[in-house]
PDB file of N, CA and C in Angstrom:
ATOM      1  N   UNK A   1      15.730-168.370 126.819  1.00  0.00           N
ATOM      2  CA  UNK A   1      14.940-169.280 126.014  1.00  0.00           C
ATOM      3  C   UNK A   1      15.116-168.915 124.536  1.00  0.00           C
ATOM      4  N   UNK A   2      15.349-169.343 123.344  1.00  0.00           N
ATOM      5  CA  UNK A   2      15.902-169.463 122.222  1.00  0.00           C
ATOM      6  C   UNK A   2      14.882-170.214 121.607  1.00  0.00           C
ATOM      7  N   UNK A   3      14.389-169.144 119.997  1.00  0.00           N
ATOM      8  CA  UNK A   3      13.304-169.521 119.313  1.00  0.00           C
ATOM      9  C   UNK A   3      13.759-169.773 118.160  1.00  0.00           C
ATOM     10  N   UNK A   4      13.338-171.218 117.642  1.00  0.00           N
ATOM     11  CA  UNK A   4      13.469-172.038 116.643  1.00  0.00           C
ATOM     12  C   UNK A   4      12.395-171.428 115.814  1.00  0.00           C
ATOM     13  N   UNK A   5      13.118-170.859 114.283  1.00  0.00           N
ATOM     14  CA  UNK A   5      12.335-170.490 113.212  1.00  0.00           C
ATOM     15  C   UNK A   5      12.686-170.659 111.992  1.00  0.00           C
ATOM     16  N   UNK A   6      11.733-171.271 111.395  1.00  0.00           N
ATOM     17  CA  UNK A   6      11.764-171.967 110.465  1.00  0.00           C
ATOM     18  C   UNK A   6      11.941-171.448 109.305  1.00  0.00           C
ATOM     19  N   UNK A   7      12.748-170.898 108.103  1.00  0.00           N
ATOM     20  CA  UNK A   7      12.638-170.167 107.096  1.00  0.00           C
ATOM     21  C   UNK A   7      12.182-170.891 105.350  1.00  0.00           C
ATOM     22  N   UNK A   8      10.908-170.341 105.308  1.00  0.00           N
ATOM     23  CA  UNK A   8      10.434-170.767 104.024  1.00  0.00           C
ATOM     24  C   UNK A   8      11.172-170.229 102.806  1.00  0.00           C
ATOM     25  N   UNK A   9      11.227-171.423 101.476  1.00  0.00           N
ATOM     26  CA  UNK A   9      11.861-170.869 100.385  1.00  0.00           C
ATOM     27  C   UNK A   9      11.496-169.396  99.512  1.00  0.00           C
ATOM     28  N   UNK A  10      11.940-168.809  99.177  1.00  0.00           N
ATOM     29  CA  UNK A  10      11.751-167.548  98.734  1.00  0.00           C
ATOM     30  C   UNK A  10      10.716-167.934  97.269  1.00  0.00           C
ATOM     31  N   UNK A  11      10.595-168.862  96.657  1.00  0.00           N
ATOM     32  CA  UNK A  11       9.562-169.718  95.595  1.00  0.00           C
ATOM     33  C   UNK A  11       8.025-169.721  96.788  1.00  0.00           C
ATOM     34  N   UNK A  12       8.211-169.874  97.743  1.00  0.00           N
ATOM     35  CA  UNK A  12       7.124-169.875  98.435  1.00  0.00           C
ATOM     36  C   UNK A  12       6.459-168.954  98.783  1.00  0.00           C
ATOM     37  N   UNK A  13       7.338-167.820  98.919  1.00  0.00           N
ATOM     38  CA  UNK A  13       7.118-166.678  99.852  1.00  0.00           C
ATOM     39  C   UNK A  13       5.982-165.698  98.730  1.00  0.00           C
ATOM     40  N   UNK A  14       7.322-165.871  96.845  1.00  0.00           N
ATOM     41  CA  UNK A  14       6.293-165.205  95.687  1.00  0.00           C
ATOM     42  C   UNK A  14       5.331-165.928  95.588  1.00  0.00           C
ATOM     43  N   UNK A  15       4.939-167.188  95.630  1.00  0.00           N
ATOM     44  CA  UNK A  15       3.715-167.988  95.202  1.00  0.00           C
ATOM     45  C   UNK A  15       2.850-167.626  96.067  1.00  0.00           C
ATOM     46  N   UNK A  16       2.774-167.648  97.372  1.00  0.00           N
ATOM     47  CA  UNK A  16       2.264-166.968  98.168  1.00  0.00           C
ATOM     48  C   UNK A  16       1.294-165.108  97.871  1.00  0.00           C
ATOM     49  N   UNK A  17       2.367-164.810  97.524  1.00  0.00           N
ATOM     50  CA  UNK A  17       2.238-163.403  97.218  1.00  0.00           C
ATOM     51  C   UNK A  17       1.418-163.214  95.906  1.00  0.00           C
ATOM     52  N   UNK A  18       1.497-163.940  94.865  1.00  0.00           N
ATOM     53  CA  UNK A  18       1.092-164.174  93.329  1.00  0.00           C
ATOM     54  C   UNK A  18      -0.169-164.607  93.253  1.00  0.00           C
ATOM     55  N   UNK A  19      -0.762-165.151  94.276  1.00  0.00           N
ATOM     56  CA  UNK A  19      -1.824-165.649  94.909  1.00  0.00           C
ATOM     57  C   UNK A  19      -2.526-164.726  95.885  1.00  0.00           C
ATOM     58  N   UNK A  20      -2.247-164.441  96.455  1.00  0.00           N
ATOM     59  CA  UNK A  20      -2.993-163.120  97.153  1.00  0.00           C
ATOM     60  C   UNK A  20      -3.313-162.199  96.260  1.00  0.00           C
ATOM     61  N   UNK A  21      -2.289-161.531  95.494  1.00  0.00           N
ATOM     62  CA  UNK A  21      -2.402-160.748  94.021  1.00  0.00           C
ATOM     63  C   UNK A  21      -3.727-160.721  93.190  1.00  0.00           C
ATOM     64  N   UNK A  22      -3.659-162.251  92.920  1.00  0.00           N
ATOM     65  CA  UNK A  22      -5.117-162.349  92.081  1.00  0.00           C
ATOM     66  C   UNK A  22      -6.463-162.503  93.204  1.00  0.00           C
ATOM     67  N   UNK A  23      -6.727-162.968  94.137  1.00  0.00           N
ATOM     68  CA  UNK A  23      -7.418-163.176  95.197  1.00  0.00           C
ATOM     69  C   UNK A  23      -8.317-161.755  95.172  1.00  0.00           C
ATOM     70  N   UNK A  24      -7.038-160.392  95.429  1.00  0.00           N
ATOM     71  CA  UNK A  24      -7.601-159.468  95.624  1.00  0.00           C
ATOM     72  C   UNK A  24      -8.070-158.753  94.535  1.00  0.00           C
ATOM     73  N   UNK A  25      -7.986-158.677  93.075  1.00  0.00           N
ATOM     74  CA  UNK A  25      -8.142-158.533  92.099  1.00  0.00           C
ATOM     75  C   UNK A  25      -9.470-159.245  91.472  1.00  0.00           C
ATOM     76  N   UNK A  26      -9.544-160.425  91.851  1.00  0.00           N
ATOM     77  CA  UNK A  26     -11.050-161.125  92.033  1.00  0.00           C
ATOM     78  C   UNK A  26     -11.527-161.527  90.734  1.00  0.00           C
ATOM     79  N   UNK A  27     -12.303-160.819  89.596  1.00  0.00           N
ATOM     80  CA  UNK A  27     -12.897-161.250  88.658  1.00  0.00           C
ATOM     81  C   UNK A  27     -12.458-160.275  87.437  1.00  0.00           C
ATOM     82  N   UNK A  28     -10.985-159.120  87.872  1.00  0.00           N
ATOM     83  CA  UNK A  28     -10.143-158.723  87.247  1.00  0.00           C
ATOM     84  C   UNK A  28      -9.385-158.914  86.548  1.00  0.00           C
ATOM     85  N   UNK A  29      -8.999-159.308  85.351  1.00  0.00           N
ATOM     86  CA  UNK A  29      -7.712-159.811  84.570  1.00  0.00           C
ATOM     87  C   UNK A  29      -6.568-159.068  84.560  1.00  0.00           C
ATOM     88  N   UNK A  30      -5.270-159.233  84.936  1.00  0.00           N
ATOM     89  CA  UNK A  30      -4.203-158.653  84.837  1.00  0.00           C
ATOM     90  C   UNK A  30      -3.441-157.956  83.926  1.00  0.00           C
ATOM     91  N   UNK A  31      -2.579-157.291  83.796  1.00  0.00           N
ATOM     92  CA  UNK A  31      -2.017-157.012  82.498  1.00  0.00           C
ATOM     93  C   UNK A  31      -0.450-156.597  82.983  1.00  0.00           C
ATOM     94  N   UNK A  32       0.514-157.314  81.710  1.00  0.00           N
ATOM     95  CA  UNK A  32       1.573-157.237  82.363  1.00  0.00           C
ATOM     96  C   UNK A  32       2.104-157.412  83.629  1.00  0.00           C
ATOM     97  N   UNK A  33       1.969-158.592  84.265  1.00  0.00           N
ATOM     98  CA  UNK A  33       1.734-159.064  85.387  1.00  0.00           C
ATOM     99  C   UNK A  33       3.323-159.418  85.948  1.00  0.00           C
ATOM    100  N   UNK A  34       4.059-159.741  84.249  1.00  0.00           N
ATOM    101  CA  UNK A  34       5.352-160.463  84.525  1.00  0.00           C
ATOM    102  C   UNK A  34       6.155-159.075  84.829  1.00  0.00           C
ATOM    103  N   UNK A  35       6.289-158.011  84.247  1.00  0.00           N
ATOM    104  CA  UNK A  35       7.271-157.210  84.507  1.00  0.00           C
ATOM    105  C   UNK A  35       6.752-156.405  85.873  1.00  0.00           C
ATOM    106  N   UNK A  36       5.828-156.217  86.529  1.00  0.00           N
ATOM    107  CA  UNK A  36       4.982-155.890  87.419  1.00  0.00           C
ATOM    108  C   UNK A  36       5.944-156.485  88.479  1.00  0.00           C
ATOM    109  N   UNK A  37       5.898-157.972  88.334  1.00  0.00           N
ATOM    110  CA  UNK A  37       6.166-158.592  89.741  1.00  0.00           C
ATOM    111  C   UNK A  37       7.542-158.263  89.511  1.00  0.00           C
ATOM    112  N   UNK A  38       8.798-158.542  88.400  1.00  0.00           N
ATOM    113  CA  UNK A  38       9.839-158.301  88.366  1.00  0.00           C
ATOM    114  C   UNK A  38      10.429-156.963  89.025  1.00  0.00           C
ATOM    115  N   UNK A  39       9.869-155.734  88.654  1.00  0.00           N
ATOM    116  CA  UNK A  39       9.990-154.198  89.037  1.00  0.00           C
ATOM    117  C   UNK A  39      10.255-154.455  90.740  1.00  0.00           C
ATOM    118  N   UNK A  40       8.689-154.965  91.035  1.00  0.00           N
ATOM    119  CA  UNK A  40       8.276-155.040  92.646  1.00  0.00           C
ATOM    120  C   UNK A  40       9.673-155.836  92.879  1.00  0.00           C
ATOM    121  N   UNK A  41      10.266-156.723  92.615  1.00  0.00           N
ATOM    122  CA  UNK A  41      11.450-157.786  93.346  1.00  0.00           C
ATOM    123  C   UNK A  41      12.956-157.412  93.070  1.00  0.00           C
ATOM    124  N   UNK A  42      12.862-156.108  91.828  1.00  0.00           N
ATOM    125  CA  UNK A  42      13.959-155.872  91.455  1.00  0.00           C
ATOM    126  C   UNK A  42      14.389-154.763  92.202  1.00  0.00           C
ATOM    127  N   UNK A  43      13.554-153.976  92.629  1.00  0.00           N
ATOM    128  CA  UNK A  43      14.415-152.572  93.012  1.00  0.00           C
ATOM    129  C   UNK A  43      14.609-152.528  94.401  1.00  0.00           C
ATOM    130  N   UNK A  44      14.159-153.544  95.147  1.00  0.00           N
ATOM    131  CA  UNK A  44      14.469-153.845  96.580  1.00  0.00           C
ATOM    132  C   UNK A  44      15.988-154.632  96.625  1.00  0.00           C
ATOM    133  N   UNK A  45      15.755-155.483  96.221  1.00  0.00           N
ATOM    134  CA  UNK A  45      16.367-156.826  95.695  1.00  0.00           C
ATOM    135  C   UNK A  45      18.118-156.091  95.573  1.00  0.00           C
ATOM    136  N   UNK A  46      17.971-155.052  94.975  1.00  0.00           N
ATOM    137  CA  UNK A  46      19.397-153.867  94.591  1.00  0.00           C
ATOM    138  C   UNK A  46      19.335-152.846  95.575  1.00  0.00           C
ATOM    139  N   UNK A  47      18.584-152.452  95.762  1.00  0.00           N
ATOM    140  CA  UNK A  47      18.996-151.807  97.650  1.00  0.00           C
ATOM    141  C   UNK A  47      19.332-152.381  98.631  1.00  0.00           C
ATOM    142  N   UNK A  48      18.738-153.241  99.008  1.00  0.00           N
ATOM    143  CA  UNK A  48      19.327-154.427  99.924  1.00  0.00           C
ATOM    144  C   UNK A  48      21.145-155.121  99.602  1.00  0.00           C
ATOM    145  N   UNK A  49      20.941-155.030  98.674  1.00  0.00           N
ATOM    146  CA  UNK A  49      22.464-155.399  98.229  1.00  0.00           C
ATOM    147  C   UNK A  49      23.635-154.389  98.176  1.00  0.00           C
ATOM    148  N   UNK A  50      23.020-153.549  97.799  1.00  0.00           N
ATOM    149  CA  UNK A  50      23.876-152.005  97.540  1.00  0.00           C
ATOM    150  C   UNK A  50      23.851-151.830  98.870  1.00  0.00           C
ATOM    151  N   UNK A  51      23.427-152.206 100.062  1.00  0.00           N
ATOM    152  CA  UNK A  51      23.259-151.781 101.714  1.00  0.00           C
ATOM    153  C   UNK A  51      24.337-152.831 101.719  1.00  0.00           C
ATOM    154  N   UNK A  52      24.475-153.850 101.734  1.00  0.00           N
ATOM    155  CA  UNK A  52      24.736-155.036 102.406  1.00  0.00           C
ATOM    156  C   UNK A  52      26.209-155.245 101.758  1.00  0.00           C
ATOM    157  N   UNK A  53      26.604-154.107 100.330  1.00  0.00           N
ATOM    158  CA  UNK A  53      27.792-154.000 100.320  1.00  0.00           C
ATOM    159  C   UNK A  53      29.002-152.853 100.309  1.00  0.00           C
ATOM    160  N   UNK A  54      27.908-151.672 101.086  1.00  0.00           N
ATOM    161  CA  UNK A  54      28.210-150.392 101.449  1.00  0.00           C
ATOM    162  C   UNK A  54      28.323-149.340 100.503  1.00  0.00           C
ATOM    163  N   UNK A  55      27.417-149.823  99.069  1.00  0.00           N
ATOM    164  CA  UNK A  55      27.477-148.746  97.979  1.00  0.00           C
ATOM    165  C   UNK A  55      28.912-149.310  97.026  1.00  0.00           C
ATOM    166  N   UNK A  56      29.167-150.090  97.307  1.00  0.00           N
ATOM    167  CA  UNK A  56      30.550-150.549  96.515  1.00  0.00           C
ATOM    168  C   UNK A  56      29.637-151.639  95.622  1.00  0.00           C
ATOM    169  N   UNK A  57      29.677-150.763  94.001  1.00  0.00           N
ATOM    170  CA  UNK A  57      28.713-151.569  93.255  1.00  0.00           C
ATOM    171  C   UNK A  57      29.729-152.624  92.596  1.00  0.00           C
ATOM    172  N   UNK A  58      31.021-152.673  92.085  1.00  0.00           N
ATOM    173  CA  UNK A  58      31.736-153.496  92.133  1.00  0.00           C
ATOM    174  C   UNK A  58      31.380-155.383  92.629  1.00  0.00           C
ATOM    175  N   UNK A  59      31.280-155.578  93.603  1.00  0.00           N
ATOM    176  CA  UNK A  59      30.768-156.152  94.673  1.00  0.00           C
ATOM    177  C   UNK A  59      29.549-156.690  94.811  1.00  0.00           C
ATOM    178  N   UNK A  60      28.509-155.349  94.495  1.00  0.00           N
ATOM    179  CA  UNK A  60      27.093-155.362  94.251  1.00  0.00           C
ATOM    180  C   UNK A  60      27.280-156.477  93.259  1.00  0.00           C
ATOM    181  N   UNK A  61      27.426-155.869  92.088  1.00  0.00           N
ATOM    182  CA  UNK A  61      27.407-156.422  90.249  1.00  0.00           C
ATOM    183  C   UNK A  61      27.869-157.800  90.584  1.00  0.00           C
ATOM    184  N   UNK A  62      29.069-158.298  91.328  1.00  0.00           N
ATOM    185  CA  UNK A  62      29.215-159.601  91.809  1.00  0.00           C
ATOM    186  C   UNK A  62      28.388-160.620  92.224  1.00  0.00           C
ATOM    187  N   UNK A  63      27.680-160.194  93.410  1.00  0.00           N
ATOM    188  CA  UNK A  63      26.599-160.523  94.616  1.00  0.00           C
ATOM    189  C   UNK A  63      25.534-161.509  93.326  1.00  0.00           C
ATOM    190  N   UNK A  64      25.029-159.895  92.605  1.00  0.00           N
ATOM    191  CA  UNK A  64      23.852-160.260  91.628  1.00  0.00           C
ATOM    192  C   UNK A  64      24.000-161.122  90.358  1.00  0.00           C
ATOM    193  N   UNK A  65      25.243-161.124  90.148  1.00  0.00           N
ATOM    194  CA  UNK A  65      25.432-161.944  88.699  1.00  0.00           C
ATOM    195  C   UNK A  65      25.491-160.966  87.832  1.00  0.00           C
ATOM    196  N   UNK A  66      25.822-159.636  88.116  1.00  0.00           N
ATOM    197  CA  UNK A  66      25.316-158.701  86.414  1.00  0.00           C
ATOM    198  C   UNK A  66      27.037-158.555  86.204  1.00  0.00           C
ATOM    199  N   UNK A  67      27.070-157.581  85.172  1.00  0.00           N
ATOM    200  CA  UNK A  67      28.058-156.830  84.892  1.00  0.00           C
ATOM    201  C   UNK A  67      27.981-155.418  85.595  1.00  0.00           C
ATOM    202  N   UNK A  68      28.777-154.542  85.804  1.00  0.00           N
ATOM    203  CA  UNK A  68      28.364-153.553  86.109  1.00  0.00           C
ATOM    204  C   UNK A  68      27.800-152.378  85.573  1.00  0.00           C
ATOM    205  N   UNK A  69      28.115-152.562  84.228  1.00  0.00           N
ATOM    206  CA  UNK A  69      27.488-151.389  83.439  1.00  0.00           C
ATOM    207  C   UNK A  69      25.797-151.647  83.846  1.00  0.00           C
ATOM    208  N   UNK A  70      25.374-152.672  83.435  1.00  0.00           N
ATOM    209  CA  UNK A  70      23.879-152.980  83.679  1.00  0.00           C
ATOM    210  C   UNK A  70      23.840-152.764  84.774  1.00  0.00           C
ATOM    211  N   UNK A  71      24.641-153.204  86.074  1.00  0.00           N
ATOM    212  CA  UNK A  71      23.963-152.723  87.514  1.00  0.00           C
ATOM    213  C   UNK A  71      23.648-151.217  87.506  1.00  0.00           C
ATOM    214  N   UNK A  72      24.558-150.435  86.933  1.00  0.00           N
ATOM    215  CA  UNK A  72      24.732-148.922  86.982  1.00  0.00           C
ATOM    216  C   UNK A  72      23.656-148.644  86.204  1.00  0.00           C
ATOM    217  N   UNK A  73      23.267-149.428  85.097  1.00  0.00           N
ATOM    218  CA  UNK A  73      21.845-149.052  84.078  1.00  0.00           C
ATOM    219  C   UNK A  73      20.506-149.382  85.053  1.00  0.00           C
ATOM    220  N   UNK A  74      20.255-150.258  86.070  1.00  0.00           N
ATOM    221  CA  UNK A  74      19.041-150.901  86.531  1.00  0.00           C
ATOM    222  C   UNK A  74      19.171-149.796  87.952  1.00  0.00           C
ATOM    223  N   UNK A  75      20.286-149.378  88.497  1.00  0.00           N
ATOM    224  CA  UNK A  75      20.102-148.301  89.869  1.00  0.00           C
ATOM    225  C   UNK A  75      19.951-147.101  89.210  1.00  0.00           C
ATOM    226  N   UNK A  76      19.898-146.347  87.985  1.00  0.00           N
ATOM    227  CA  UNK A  76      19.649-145.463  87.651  1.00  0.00           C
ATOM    228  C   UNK A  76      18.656-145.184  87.378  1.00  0.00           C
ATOM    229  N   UNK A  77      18.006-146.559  86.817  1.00  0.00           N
ATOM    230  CA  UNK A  77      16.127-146.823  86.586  1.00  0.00           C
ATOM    231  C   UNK A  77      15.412-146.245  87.907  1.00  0.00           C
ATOM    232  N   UNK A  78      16.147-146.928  89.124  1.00  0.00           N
ATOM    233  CA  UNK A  78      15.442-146.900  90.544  1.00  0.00           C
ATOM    234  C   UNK A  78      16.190-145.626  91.472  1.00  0.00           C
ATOM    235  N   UNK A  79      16.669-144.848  90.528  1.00  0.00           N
ATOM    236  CA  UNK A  79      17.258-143.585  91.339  1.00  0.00           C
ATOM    237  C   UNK A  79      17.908-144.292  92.655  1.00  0.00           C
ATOM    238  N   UNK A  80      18.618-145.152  92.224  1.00  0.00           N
ATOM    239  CA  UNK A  80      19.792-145.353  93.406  1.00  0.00           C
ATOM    240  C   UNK A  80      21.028-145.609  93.502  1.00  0.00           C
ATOM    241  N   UNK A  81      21.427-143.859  92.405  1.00  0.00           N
ATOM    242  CA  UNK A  81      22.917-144.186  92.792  1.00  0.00           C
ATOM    243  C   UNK A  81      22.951-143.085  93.429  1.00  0.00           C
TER     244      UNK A  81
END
């Protein structure tokens, strides 16, 4: 038997998430909210990729749109080279 699943847009998944965020935060005001969520989406976002292209940042830097000097500048941020 074979299960049909439906995959929501990744715009949905943060809005979702951006929303829970403040929910739980409640009558809290945020601060720096934009580089917050960026950090949280960025340093996964480059492990997952750096997995998915066996550490060959070459490839990586491709995948993501960067150059590689900057990929090599943003995995050094996240201790993952």
């Amino acid at each position: 038997m074979s299960h049909i699943q439906t995959h929501e847009p990744l715009r949905v998944n943060v809005e979702r998430v951006v929303r829970q965020y403040f929910l739980m935060l409640g009558d809290e005001i945020p601060t720096d909210l934009y580089e917050l969520i960026l950090k949280q989406i960025e340093e996964p976002l480059l492990s997952v990729v750096l997995e998915q292209t066996r550490g060959n940042q070459t490839k990586c830097a491709q995948i993501l749109g960067l150059n590689r000097g900057t990929l090599r500048k943003k995995l050094k941020t996240y201790n993952l080279m």
